[in-house]
C-alpha atoms as a PDB file:
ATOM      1  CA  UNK A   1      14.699  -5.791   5.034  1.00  0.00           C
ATOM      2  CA  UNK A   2      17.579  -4.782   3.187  1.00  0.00           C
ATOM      3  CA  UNK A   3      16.468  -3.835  -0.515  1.00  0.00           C
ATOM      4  CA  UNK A   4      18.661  -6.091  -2.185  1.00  0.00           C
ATOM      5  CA  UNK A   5      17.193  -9.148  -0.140  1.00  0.00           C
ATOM      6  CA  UNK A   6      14.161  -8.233  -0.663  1.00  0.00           C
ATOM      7  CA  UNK A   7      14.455  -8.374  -4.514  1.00  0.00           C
ATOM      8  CA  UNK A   8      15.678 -11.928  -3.935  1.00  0.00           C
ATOM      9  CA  UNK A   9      13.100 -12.715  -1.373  1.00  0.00           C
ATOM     10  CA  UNK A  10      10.000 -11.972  -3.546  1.00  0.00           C
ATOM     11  CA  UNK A  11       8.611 -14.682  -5.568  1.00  0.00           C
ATOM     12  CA  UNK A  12       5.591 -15.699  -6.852  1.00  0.00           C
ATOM     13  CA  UNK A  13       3.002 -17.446  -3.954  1.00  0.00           C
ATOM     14  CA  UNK A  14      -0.131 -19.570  -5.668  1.00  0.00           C
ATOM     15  CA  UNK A  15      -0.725 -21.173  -2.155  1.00  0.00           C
ATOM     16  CA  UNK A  16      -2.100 -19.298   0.502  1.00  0.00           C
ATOM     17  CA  UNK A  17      -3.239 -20.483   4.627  1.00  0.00           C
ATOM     18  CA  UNK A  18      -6.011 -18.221   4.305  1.00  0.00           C
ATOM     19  CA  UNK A  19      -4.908 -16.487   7.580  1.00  0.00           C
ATOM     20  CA  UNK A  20      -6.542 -13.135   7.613  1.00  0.00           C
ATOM     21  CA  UNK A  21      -4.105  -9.940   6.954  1.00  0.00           C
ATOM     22  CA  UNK A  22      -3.808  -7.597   9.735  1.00  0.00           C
ATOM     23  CA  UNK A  23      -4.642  -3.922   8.947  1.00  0.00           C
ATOM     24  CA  UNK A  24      -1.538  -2.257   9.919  1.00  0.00           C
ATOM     25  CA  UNK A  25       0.292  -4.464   7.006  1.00  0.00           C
ATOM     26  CA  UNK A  26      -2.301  -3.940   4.586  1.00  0.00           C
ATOM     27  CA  UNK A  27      -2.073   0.143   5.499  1.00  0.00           C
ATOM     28  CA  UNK A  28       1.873  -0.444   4.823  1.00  0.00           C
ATOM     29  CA  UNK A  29       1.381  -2.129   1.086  1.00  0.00           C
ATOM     30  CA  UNK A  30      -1.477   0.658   0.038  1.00  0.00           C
ATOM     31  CA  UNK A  31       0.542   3.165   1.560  1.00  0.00           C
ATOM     32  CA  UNK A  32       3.948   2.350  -0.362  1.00  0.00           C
ATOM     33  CA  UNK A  33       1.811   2.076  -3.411  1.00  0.00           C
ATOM     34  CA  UNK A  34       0.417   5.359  -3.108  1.00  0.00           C
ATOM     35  CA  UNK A  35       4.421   6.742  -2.715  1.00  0.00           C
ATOM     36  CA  UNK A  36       5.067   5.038  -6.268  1.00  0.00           C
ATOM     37  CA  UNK A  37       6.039   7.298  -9.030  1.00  0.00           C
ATOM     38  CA  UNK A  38       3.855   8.536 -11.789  1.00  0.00           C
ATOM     39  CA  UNK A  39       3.170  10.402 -14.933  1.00  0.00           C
ATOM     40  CA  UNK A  40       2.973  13.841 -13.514  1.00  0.00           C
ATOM     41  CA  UNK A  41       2.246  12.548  -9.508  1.00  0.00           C
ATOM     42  CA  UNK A  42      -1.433  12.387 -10.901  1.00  0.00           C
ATOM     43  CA  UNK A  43      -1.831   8.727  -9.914  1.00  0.00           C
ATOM     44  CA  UNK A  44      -3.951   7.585 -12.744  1.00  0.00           C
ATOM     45  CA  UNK A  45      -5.267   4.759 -11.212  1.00  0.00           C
ATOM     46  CA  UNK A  46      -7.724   3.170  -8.081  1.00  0.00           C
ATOM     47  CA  UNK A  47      -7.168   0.446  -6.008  1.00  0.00           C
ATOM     48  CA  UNK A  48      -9.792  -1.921  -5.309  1.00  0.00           C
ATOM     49  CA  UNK A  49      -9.620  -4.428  -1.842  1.00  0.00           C
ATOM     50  CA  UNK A  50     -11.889  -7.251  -2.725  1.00  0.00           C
ATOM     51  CA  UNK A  51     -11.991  -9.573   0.357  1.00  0.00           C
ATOM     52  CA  UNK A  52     -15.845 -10.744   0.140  1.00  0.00           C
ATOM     53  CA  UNK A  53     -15.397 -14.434  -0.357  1.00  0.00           C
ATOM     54  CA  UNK A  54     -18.050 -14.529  -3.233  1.00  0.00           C
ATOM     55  CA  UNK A  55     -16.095 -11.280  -5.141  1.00  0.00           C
ATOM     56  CA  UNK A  56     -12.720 -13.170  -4.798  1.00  0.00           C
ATOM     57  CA  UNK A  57     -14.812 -16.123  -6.121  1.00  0.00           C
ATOM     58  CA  UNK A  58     -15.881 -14.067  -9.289  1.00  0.00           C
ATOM     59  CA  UNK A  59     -12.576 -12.343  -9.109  1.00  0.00           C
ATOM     60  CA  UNK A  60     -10.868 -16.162  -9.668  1.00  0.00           C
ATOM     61  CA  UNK A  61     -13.748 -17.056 -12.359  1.00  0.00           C
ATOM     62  CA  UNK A  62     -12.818 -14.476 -14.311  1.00  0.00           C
ATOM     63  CA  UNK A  63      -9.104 -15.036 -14.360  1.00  0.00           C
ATOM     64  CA  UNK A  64     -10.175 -18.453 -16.037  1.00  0.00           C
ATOM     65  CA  UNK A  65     -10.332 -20.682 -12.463  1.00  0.00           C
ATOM     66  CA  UNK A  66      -7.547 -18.972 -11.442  1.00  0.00           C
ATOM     67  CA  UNK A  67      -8.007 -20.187  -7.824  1.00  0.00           C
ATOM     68  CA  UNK A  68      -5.305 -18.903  -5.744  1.00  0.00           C
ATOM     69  CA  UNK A  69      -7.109 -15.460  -5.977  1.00  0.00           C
ATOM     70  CA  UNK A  70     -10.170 -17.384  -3.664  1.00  0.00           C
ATOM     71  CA  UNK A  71      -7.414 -19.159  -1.477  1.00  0.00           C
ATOM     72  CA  UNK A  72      -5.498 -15.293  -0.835  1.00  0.00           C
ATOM     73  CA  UNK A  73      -7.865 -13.934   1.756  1.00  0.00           C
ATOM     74  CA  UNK A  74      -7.431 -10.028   0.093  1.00  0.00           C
ATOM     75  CA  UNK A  75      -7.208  -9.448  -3.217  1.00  0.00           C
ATOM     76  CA  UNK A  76      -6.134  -6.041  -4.792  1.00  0.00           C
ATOM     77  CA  UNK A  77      -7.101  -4.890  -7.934  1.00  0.00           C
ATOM     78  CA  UNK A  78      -5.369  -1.829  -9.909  1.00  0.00           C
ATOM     79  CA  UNK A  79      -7.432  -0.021 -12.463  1.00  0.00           C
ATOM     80  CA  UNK A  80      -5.407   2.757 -14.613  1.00  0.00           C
ATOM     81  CA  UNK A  81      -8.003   5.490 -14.655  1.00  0.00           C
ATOM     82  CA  UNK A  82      -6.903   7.126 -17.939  1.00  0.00           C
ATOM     83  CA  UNK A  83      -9.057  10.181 -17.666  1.00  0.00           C
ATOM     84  CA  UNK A  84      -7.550  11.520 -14.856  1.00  0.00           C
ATOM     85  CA  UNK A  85      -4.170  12.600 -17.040  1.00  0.00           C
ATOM     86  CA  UNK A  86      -5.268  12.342 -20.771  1.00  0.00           C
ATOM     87  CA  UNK A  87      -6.097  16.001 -19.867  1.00  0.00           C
ATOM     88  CA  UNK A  88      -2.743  17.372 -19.767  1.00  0.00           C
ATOM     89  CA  UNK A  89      -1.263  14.009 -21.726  1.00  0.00           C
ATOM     90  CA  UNK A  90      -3.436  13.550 -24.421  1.00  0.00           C
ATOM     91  CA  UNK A  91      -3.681  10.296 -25.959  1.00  0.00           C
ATOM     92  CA  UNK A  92      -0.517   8.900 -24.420  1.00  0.00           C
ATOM     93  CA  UNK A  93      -1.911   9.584 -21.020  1.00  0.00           C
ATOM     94  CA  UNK A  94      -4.616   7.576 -21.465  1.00  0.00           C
ATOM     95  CA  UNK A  95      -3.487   4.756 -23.481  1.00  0.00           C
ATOM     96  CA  UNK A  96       0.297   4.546 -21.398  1.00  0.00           C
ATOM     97  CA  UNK A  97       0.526   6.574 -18.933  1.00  0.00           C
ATOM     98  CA  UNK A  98      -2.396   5.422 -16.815  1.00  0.00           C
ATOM     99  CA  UNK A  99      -1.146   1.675 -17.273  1.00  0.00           C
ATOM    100  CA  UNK A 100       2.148   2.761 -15.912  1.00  0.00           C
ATOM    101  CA  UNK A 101       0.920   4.315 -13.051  1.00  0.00           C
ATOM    102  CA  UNK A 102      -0.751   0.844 -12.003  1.00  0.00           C
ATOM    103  CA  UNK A 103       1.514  -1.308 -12.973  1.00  0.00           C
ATOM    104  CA  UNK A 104       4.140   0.780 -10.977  1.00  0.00           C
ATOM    105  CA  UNK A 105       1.778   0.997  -7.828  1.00  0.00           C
ATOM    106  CA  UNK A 106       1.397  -2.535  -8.158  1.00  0.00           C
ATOM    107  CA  UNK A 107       5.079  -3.204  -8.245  1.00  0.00           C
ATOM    108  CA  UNK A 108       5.174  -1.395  -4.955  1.00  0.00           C
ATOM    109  CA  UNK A 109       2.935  -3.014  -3.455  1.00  0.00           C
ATOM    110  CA  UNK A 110       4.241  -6.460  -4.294  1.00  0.00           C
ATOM    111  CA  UNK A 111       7.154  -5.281  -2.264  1.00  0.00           C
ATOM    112  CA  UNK A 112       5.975  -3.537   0.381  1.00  0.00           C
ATOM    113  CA  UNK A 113       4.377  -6.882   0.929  1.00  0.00           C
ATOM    114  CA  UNK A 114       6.793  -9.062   0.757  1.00  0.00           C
ATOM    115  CA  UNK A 115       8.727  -6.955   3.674  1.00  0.00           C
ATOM    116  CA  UNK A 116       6.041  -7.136   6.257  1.00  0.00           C
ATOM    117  CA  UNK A 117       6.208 -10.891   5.672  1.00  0.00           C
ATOM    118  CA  UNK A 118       3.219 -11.350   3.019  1.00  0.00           C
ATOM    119  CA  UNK A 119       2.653 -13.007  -0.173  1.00  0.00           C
ATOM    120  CA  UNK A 120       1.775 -12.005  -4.026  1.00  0.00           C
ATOM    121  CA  UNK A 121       1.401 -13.441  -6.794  1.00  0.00           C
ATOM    122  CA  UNK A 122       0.958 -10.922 -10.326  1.00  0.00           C
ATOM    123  CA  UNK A 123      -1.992 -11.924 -12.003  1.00  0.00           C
ATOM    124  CA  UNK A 124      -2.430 -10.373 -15.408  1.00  0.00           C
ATOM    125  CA  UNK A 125      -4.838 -13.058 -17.145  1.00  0.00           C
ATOM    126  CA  UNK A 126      -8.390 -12.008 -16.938  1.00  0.00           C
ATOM    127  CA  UNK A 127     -11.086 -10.829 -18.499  1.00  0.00           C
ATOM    128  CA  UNK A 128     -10.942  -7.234 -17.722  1.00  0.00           C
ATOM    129  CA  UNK A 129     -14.971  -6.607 -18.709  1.00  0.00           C
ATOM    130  CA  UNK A 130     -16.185  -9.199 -15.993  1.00  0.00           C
ATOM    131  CA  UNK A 131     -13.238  -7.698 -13.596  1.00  0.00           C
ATOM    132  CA  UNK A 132     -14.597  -3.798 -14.276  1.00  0.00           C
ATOM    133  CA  UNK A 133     -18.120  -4.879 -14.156  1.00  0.00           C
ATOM    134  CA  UNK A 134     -17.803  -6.961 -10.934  1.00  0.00           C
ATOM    135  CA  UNK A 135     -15.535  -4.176  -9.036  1.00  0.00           C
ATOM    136  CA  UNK A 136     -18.784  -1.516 -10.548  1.00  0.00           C
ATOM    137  CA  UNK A 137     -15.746   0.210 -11.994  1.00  0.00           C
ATOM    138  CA  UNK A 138     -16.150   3.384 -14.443  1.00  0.00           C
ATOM    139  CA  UNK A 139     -16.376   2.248 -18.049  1.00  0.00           C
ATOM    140  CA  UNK A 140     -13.519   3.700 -18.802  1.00  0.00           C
ATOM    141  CA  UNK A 141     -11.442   2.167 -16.343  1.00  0.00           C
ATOM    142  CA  UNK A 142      -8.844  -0.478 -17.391  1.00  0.00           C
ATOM    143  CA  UNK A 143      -8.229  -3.457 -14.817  1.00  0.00           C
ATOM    144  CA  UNK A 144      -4.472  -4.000 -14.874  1.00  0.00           C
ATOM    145  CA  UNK A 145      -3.588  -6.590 -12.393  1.00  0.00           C
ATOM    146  CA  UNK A 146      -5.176  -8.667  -9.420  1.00  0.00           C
ATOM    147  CA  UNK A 147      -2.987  -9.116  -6.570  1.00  0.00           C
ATOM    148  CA  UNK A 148      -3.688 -11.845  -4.322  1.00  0.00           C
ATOM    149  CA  UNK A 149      -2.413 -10.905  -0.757  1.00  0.00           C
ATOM    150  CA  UNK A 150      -1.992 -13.249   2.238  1.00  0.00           C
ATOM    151  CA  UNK A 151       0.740 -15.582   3.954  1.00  0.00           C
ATOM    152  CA  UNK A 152       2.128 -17.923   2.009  1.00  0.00           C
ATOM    153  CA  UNK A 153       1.154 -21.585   2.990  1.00  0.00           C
ATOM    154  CA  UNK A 154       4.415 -23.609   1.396  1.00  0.00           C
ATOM    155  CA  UNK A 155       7.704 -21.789  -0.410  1.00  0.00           C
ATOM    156  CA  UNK A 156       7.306 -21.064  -4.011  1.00  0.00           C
ATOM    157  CA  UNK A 157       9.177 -22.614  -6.589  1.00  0.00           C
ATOM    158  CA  UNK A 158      11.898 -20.700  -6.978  1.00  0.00           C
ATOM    159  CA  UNK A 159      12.619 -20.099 -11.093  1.00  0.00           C
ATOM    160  CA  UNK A 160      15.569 -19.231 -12.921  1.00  0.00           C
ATOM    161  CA  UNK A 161      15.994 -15.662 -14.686  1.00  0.00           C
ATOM    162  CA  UNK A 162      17.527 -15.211 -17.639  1.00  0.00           C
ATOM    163  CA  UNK A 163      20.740 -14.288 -17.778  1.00  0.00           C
ATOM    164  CA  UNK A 164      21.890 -10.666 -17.951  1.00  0.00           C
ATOM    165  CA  UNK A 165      23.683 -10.686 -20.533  1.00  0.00           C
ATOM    166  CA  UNK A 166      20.734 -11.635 -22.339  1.00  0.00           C
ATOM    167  CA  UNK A 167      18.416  -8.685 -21.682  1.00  0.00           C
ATOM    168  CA  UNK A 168      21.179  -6.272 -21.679  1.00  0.00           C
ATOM    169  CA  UNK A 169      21.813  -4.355 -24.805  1.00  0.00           C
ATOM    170  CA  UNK A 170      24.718  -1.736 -24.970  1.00  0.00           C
ATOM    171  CA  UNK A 171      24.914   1.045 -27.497  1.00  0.00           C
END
C-alpha cells in the first residue's frame, strides 16, 4: 500500500470477527516495530503477545471493561523498559526516552498492520499495575499501550481531524 493511503486507511477498529491472525502477518507488524526509531537504537522497550483468552480477559478488566481487547484475538502490549538507556541518558532516558521508544514501536506496528489487512485500535486507558503484574513484567517496567490486533468485523466510524491550520504553529 502506498504510504499516503495507508495514513488514510488506518482508523480505529473496536469490533473484531475473532478470526485468528496468521503468523506470517503477525511476524510483519513485530518486525516493522522492531525497525522503528529510538533513543540511541537501544529499543527501550518489550513487547508482550497476550492471546490466552483469560489474559485478554484480565487484559480488558483492567482497561475498565474495555472489551474489544477480549473480542481482538491478539493483543500486544508495549512496556518502555527505562533501565535499558537511563545508563547513558540519565533521568530523561528513563522517564522519556523509554516511553518514546514504545509509543514509536507501537505506531509502527499500528501500520504495519493495517497494510497486511489487520485491525488496531490504541488503547492507552488502563491500570498499568494490574497490566505489569498480569504480563509478570519487571517492576520497573511501564505499560504504555495495549494493541488489540485482528480483522475488523464492520468499518469504523470514520472521525474528523482537526484542521491544520489549527495544530500548525509557524515561527
Amino acid at each position: 500500500m502506498e504510504y499516503f493511503e495507508l495514513i488514510q486507511t488506518r482508523h480505529s477498529t473496536r469490533a473484531f470477527d475473532g478470526r485468528d491472525v496468521e503468523e506470517e502477518k503477525l511476524r510483519c507488524v513485530l518486525e516493522a516495530a522492531s525497525r522503528a526509531p529510538s533513543a540511541g537504537n537501544m529499543q527501550a522497550y518489550d513487547i508482550y503477545i497476550v492471546r490466552d483468552v483469560r489474559k485478554r480477559s484480565a487484559l480488558a478488566r483492567a482497561a475498565g471493561a474495555q472489551g474489544f481487547i477480549l473480542t481482538a484475538p491478539i493483543s500486544l502490549v508495549f512496556v518502555a523498559s527505562p533501565e535499558r538507556n537511563c545508563e547513558d541518558y540519565g533521568e530523561r532516558g528513563r522517564s522519556l526516552y523509554a516511553i518514546q521508544d514504545a509509543t514509536i514501536a507501537c505506531t509502527f506496528a499500528m501500520l504495519a498492520a493495517v497494510n497486511v489487512g489487520l485491525a488496531t485500535v490504541w488503547t492507552g486507558s488502563f491500570d498499568p499495575d494490574q497490566v505489569r503484574t498480569l504480563l509478570g513484567a519487571p517492576a520497573e517496567a511501564t505499560p504504555v499501550s495495549i494493541l488489540p490486533l485482528g480483522y475488523a468485523n464492520a468499518a469504523p466510524e470514520i472521525r474528523d481531524r482537526r484542521p491544520l491550520e489549527e495544530t500548525i504553529h509557524i515561527l
